[in-house]
C-alpha atoms as a PDB file:
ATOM      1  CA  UNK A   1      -8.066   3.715 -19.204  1.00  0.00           C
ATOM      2  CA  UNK A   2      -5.208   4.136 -16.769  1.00  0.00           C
ATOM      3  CA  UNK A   3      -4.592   1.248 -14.918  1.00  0.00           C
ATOM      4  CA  UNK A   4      -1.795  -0.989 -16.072  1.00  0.00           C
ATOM      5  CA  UNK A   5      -3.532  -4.354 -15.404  1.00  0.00           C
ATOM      6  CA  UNK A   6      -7.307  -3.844 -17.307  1.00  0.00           C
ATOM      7  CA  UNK A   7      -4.498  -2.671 -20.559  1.00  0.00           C
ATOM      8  CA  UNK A   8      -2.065  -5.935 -19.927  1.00  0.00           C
ATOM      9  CA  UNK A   9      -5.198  -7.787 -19.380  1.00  0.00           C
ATOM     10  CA  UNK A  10      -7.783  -6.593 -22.610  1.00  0.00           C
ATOM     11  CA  UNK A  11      -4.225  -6.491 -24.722  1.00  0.00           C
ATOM     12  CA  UNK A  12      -3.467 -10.304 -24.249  1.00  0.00           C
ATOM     13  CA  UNK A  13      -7.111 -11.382 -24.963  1.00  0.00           C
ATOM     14  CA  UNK A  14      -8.377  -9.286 -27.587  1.00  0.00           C
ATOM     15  CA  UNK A  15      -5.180  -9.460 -29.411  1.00  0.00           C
ATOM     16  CA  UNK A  16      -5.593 -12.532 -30.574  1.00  0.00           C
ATOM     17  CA  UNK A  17      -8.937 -11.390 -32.400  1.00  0.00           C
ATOM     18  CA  UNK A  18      -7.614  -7.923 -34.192  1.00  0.00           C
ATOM     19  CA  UNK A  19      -6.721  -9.073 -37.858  1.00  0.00           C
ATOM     20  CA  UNK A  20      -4.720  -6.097 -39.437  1.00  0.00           C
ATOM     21  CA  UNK A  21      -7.108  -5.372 -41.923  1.00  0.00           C
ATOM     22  CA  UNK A  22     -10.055  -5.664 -39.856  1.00  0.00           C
ATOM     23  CA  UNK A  23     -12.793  -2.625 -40.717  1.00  0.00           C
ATOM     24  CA  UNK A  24     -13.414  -0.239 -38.123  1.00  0.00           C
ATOM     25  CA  UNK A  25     -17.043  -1.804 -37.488  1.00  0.00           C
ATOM     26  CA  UNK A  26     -14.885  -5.260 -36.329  1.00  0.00           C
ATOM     27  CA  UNK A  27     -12.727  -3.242 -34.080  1.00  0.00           C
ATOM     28  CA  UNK A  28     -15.855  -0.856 -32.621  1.00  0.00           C
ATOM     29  CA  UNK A  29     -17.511  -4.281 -32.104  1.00  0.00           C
ATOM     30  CA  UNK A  30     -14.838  -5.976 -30.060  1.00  0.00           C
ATOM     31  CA  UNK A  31     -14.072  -2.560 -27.652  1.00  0.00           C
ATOM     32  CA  UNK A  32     -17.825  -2.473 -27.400  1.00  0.00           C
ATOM     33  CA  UNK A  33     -18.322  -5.810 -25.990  1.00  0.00           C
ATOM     34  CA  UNK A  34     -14.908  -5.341 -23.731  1.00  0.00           C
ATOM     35  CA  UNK A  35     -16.456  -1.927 -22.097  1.00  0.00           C
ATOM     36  CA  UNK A  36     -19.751  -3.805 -22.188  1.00  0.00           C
ATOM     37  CA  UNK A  37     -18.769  -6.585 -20.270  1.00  0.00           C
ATOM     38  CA  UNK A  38     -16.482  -4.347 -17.822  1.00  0.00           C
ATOM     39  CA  UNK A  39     -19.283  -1.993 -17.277  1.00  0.00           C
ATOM     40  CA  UNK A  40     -22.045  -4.923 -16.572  1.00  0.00           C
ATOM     41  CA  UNK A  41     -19.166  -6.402 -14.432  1.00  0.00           C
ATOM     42  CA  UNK A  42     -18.407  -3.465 -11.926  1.00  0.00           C
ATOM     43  CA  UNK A  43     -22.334  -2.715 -11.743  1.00  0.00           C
ATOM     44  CA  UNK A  44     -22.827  -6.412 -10.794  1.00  0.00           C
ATOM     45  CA  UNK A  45     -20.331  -6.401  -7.667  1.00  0.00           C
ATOM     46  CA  UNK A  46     -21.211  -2.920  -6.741  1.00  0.00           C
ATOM     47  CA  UNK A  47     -25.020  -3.571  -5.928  1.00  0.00           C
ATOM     48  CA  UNK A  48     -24.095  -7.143  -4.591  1.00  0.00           C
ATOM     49  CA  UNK A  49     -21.572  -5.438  -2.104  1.00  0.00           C
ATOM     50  CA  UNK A  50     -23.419  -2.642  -0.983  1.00  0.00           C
ATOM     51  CA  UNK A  51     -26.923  -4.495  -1.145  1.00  0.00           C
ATOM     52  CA  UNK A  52     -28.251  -7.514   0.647  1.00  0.00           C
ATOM     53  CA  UNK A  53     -26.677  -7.256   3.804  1.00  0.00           C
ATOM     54  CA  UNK A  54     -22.792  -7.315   2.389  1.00  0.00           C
ATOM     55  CA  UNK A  55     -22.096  -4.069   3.136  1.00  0.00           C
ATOM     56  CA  UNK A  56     -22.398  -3.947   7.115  1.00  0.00           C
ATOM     57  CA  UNK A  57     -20.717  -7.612   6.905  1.00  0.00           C
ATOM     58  CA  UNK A  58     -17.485  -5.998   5.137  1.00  0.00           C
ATOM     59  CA  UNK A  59     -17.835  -3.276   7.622  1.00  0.00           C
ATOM     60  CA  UNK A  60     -17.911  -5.846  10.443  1.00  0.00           C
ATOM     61  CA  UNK A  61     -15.315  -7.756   9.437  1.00  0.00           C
ATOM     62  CA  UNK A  62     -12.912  -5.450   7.603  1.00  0.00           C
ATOM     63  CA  UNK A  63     -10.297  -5.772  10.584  1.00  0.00           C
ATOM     64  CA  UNK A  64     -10.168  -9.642  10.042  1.00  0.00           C
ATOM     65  CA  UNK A  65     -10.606  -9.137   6.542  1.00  0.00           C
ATOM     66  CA  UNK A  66      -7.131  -6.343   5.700  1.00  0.00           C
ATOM     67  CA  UNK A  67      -5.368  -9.016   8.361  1.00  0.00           C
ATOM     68  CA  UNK A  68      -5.570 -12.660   5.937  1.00  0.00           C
ATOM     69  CA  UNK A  69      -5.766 -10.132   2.666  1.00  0.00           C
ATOM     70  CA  UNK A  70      -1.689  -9.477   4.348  1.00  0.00           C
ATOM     71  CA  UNK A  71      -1.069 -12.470   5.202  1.00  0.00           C
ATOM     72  CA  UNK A  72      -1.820 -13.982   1.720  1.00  0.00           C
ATOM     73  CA  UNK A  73       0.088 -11.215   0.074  1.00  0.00           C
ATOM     74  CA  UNK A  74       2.989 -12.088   2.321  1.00  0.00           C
ATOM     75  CA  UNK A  75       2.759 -15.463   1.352  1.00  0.00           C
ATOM     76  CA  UNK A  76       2.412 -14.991  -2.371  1.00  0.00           C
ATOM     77  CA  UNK A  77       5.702 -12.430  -2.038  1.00  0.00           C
ATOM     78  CA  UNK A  78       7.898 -15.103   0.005  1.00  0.00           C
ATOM     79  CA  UNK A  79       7.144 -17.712  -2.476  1.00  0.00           C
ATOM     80  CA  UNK A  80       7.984 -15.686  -4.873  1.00  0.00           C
ATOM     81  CA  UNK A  81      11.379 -14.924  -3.665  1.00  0.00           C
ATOM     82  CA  UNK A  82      12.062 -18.269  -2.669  1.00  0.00           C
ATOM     83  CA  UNK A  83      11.361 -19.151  -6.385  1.00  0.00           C
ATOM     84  CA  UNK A  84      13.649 -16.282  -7.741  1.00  0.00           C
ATOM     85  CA  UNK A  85      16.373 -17.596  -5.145  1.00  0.00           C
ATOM     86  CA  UNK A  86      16.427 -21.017  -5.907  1.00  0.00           C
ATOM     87  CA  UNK A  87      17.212 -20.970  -9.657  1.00  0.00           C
END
């Protein structure tokens, strides 16, 4: 409920499904399948990263893993500015 992207994100695509005078069973309907999906989501990657072997693979390679995680953030941020520069 607090973080600024899941809001942004579940505003832009269910907005486009809320009619104004929709009941209260239409609107129930569409947060229940948006917390459904989230929920079955988050349960999903959280067994498949700390079952089947993930886990001590992330733990093994979390070094190399933080290092090209920065490196593609510094890339995304330069072009970025370079974009905002050259208009």
């Amino acid at each position: 409920l607090l973080n600024p992207k899941i809001l942004i994100w579940f505003t832009a695509i269910f907005s486009q499904f809320i009619r104004i005078d929709a009941s209260n069973l239409e609107k129930m309907i569409l947060v229940s399948t948006a917390a459904t999906i989230d929920v079955l989501w988050y349960i999903i990657v959280s067994i498949l990263v700390t079952g089947y072997g993930f886990k001590n693979f992330f733990d093994n390679k979390k070094r190399l893993i933080q290092k090209l995680m920065g490196v593609l953030l510094i890339v995304i941020a330069v072009s970025l500015l370079y974009k905002l520069i050259s208009y």
